[in-house]
C-alpha atoms as a PDB file:
ATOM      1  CA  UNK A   1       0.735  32.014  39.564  1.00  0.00           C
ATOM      2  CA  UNK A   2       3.386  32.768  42.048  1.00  0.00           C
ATOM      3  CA  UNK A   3       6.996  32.717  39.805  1.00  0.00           C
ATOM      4  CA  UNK A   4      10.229  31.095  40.356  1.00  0.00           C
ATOM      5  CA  UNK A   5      12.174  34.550  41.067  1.00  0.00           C
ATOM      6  CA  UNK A   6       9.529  35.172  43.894  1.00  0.00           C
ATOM      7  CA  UNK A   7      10.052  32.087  45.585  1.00  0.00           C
ATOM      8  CA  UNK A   8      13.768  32.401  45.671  1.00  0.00           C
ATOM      9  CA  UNK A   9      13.101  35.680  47.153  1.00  0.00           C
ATOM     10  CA  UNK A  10      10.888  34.110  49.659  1.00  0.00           C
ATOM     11  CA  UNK A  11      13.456  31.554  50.513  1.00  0.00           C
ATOM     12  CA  UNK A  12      16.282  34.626  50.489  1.00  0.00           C
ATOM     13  CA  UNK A  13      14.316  36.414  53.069  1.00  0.00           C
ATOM     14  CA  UNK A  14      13.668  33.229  55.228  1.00  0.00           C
ATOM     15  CA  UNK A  15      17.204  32.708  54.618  1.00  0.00           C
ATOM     16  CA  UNK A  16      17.106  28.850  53.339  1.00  0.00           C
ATOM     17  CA  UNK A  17      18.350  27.314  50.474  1.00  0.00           C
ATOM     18  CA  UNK A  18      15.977  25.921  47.536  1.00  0.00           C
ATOM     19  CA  UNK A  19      17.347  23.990  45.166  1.00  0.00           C
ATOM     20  CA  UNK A  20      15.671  24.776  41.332  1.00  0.00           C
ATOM     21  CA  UNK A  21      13.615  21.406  41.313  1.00  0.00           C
ATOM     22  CA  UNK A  22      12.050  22.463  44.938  1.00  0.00           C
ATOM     23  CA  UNK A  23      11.570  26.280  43.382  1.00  0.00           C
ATOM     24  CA  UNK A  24       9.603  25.010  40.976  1.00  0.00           C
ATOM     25  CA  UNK A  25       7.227  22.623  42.881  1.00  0.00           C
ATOM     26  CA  UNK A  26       7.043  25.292  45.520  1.00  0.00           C
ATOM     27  CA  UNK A  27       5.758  28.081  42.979  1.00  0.00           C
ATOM     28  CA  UNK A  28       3.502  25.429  41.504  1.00  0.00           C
ATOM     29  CA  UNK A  29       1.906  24.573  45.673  1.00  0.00           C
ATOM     30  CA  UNK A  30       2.049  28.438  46.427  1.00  0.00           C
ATOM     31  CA  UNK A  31       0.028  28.954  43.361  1.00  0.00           C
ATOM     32  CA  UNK A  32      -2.434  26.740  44.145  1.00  0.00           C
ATOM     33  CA  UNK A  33      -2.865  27.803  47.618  1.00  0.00           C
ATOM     34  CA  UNK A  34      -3.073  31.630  46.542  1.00  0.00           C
ATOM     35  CA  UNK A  35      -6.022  30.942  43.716  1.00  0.00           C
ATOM     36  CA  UNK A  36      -7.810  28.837  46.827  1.00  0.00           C
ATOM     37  CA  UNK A  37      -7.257  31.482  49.219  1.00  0.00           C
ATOM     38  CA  UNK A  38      -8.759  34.244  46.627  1.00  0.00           C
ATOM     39  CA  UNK A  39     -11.882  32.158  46.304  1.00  0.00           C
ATOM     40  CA  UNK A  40     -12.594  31.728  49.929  1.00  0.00           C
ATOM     41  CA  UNK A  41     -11.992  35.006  50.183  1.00  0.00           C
ATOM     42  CA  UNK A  42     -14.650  35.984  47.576  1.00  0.00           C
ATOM     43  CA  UNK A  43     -17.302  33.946  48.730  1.00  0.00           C
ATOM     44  CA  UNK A  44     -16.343  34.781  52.451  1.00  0.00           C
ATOM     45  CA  UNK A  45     -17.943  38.290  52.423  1.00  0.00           C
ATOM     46  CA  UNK A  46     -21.028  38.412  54.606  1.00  0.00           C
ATOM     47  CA  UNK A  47     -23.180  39.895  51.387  1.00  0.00           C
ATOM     48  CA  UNK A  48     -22.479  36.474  50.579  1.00  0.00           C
ATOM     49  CA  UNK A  49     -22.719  33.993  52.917  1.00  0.00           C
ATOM     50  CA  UNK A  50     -26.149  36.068  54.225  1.00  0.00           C
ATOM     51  CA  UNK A  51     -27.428  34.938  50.476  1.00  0.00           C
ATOM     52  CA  UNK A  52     -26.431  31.447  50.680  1.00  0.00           C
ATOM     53  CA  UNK A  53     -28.366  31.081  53.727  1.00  0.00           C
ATOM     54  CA  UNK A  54     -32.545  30.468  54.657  1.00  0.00           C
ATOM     55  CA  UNK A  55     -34.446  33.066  55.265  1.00  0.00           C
ATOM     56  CA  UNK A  56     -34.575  31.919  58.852  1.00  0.00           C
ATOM     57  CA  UNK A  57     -31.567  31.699  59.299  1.00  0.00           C
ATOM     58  CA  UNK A  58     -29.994  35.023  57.533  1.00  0.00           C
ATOM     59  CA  UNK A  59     -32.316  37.153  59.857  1.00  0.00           C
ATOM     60  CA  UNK A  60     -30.241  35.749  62.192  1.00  0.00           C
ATOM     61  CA  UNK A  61     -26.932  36.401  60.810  1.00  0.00           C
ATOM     62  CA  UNK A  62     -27.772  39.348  59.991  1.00  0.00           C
ATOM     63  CA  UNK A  63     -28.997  40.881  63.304  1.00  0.00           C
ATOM     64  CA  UNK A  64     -26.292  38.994  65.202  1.00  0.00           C
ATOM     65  CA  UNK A  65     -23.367  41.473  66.814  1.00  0.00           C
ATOM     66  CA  UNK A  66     -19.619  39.944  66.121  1.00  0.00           C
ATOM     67  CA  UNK A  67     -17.664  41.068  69.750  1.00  0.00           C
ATOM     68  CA  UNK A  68     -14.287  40.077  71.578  1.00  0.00           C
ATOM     69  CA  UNK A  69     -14.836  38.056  74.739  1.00  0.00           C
ATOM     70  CA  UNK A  70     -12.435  39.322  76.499  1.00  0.00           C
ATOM     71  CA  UNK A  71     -11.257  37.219  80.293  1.00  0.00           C
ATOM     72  CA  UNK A  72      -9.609  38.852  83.491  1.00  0.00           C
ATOM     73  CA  UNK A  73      -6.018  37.301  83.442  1.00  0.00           C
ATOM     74  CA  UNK A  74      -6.510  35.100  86.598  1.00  0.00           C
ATOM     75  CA  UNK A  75      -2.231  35.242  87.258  1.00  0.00           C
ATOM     76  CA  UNK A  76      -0.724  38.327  85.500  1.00  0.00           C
ATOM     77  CA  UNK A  77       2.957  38.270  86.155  1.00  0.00           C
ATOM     78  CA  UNK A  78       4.366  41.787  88.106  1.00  0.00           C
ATOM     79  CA  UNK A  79       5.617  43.723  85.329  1.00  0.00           C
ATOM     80  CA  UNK A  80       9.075  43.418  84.764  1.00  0.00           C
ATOM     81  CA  UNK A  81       9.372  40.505  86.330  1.00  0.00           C
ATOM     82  CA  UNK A  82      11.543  38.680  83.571  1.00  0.00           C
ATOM     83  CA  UNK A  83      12.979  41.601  81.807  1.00  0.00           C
ATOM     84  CA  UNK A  84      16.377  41.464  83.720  1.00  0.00           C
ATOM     85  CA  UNK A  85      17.242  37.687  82.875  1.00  0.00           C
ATOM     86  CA  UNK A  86      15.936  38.321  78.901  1.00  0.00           C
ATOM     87  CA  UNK A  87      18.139  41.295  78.784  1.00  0.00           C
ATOM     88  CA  UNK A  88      21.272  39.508  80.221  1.00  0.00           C
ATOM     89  CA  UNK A  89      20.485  36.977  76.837  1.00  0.00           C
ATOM     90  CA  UNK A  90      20.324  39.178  74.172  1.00  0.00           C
ATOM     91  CA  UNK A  91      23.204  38.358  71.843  1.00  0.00           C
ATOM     92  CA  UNK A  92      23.257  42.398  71.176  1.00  0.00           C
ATOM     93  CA  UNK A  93      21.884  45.120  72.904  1.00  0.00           C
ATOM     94  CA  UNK A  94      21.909  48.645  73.359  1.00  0.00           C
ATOM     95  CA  UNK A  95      20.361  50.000  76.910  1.00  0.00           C
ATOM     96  CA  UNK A  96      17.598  47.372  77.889  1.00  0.00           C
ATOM     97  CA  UNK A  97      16.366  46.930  74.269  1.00  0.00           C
ATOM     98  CA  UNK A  98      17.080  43.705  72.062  1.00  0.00           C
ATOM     99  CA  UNK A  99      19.407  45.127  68.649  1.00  0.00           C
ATOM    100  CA  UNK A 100      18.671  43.656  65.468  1.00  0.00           C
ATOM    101  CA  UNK A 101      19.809  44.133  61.732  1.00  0.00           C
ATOM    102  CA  UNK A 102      18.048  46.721  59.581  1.00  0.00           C
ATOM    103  CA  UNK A 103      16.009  44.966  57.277  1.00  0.00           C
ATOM    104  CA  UNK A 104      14.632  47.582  55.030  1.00  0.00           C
END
Protein backbone atom coordinates (compact mmCIF):
# COMPACT_ATOMS: atom_id res chain seq x y z
CA UNK A 1 0.00 0.00 0.00
CA UNK A 2 1.39 3.16 -1.37
CA UNK A 3 0.67 6.04 1.67
CA UNK A 4 -0.77 9.41 1.60
CA UNK A 5 2.73 11.24 2.41
CA UNK A 6 4.15 9.40 -0.75
CA UNK A 7 1.65 10.55 -3.01
CA UNK A 8 1.94 14.13 -1.99
CA UNK A 9 5.51 13.66 -2.65
CA UNK A 10 4.73 12.30 -5.99
CA UNK A 11 2.48 15.16 -6.78
CA UNK A 12 5.39 17.67 -5.15
CA UNK A 13 7.85 16.34 -7.58
CA UNK A 14 5.41 16.50 -10.61
CA UNK A 15 4.70 19.77 -9.23
CA UNK A 16 0.64 19.60 -9.13
CA UNK A 17 -1.65 20.14 -6.56
CA UNK A 18 -3.79 17.17 -4.88
CA UNK A 19 -6.32 17.99 -2.84
CA UNK A 20 -6.62 15.32 0.46
CA UNK A 21 -9.84 13.55 -1.00
CA UNK A 22 -7.79 12.94 -4.49
CA UNK A 23 -4.56 11.81 -2.14
CA UNK A 24 -6.43 9.37 -0.80
CA UNK A 25 -8.16 7.74 -3.86
CA UNK A 26 -4.86 8.08 -5.61
CA UNK A 27 -2.88 5.99 -2.86
CA UNK A 28 -5.81 3.61 -2.83
CA UNK A 29 -5.45 3.23 -7.35
CA UNK A 30 -1.53 3.31 -6.95
CA UNK A 31 -1.87 0.52 -4.53
CA UNK A 32 -3.75 -1.49 -6.53
CA UNK A 33 -1.75 -1.06 -9.56
CA UNK A 34 1.63 -1.80 -7.58
CA UNK A 35 0.21 -5.34 -5.96
CA UNK A 36 -0.92 -6.10 -9.89
CA UNK A 37 2.28 -5.11 -11.23
CA UNK A 38 4.22 -7.42 -8.49
CA UNK A 39 2.16 -10.37 -9.61
CA UNK A 40 2.77 -10.07 -13.27
CA UNK A 41 5.98 -9.64 -12.45
CA UNK A 42 6.22 -12.95 -10.50
CA UNK A 43 4.62 -15.07 -12.84
CA UNK A 44 6.45 -13.22 -15.78
CA UNK A 45 9.83 -15.00 -15.24
CA UNK A 46 10.59 -17.40 -18.06
CA UNK A 47 11.14 -20.41 -15.27
CA UNK A 48 7.62 -19.73 -15.26
CA UNK A 49 5.90 -19.18 -18.16
CA UNK A 50 8.29 -22.27 -19.73
CA UNK A 51 6.17 -24.42 -16.93
CA UNK A 52 2.87 -23.17 -17.80
CA UNK A 53 3.39 -24.21 -21.23
CA UNK A 54 3.11 -27.94 -23.40
CA UNK A 55 5.79 -29.78 -23.77
CA UNK A 56 5.70 -28.88 -27.42
CA UNK A 57 5.58 -25.86 -27.08
CA UNK A 58 8.26 -25.03 -24.12
CA UNK A 59 10.98 -26.79 -26.31
CA UNK A 60 10.26 -24.08 -28.29
CA UNK A 61 10.46 -21.31 -25.94
CA UNK A 62 13.07 -22.53 -24.60
CA UNK A 63 15.48 -22.93 -27.58
CA UNK A 64 14.17 -19.70 -29.11
CA UNK A 65 16.97 -16.63 -29.13
CA UNK A 66 15.27 -13.10 -27.89
CA UNK A 67 17.34 -10.34 -30.40
CA UNK A 68 16.87 -6.54 -31.44
CA UNK A 69 15.82 -6.10 -35.05
CA UNK A 70 17.50 -3.41 -35.68
CA UNK A 71 16.53 -1.14 -39.44
CA UNK A 72 18.97 1.18 -41.50
CA UNK A 73 17.43 4.73 -40.90
CA UNK A 74 16.21 5.23 -44.54
CA UNK A 75 16.48 9.52 -43.95
CA UNK A 76 18.93 10.30 -41.08
CA UNK A 77 19.02 14.02 -40.70
CA UNK A 78 22.93 15.66 -41.16
CA UNK A 79 24.00 16.00 -37.73
CA UNK A 80 23.51 19.20 -36.35
CA UNK A 81 21.15 20.09 -38.51
CA UNK A 82 18.60 21.57 -35.87
CA UNK A 83 20.89 22.30 -33.06
CA UNK A 84 21.26 26.08 -33.94
CA UNK A 85 17.39 26.94 -33.95
CA UNK A 86 16.90 24.59 -30.46
CA UNK A 87 19.70 26.48 -28.95
CA UNK A 88 18.35 30.00 -29.91
CA UNK A 89 14.98 28.51 -27.69
CA UNK A 90 16.35 27.51 -24.67
CA UNK A 91 14.88 29.72 -21.96
CA UNK A 92 18.57 29.33 -20.23
CA UNK A 93 21.68 28.28 -21.46
CA UNK A 94 25.19 28.20 -20.91
CA UNK A 95 27.50 27.55 -24.24
CA UNK A 96 25.29 25.33 -26.61
CA UNK A 97 23.86 23.22 -23.73
CA UNK A 98 20.14 23.53 -22.37
CA UNK A 99 20.52 24.78 -18.20
CA UNK A 100 18.23 23.33 -15.87
CA UNK A 101 17.63 23.40 -11.98
CA UNK A 102 19.53 20.97 -9.77
CA UNK A 103 17.22 18.52 -8.67
CA UNK A 104 19.12 16.43 -6.26
Amino acid sequence: MISKEEIKKLADLARIDIEEREQEKLALEMGTILEYVGQVSHFAKASDVAKAMPDKSRDEFETTQIQNIMREDSNPTESETYNKELITEFPNKEGNYLKVKKIL
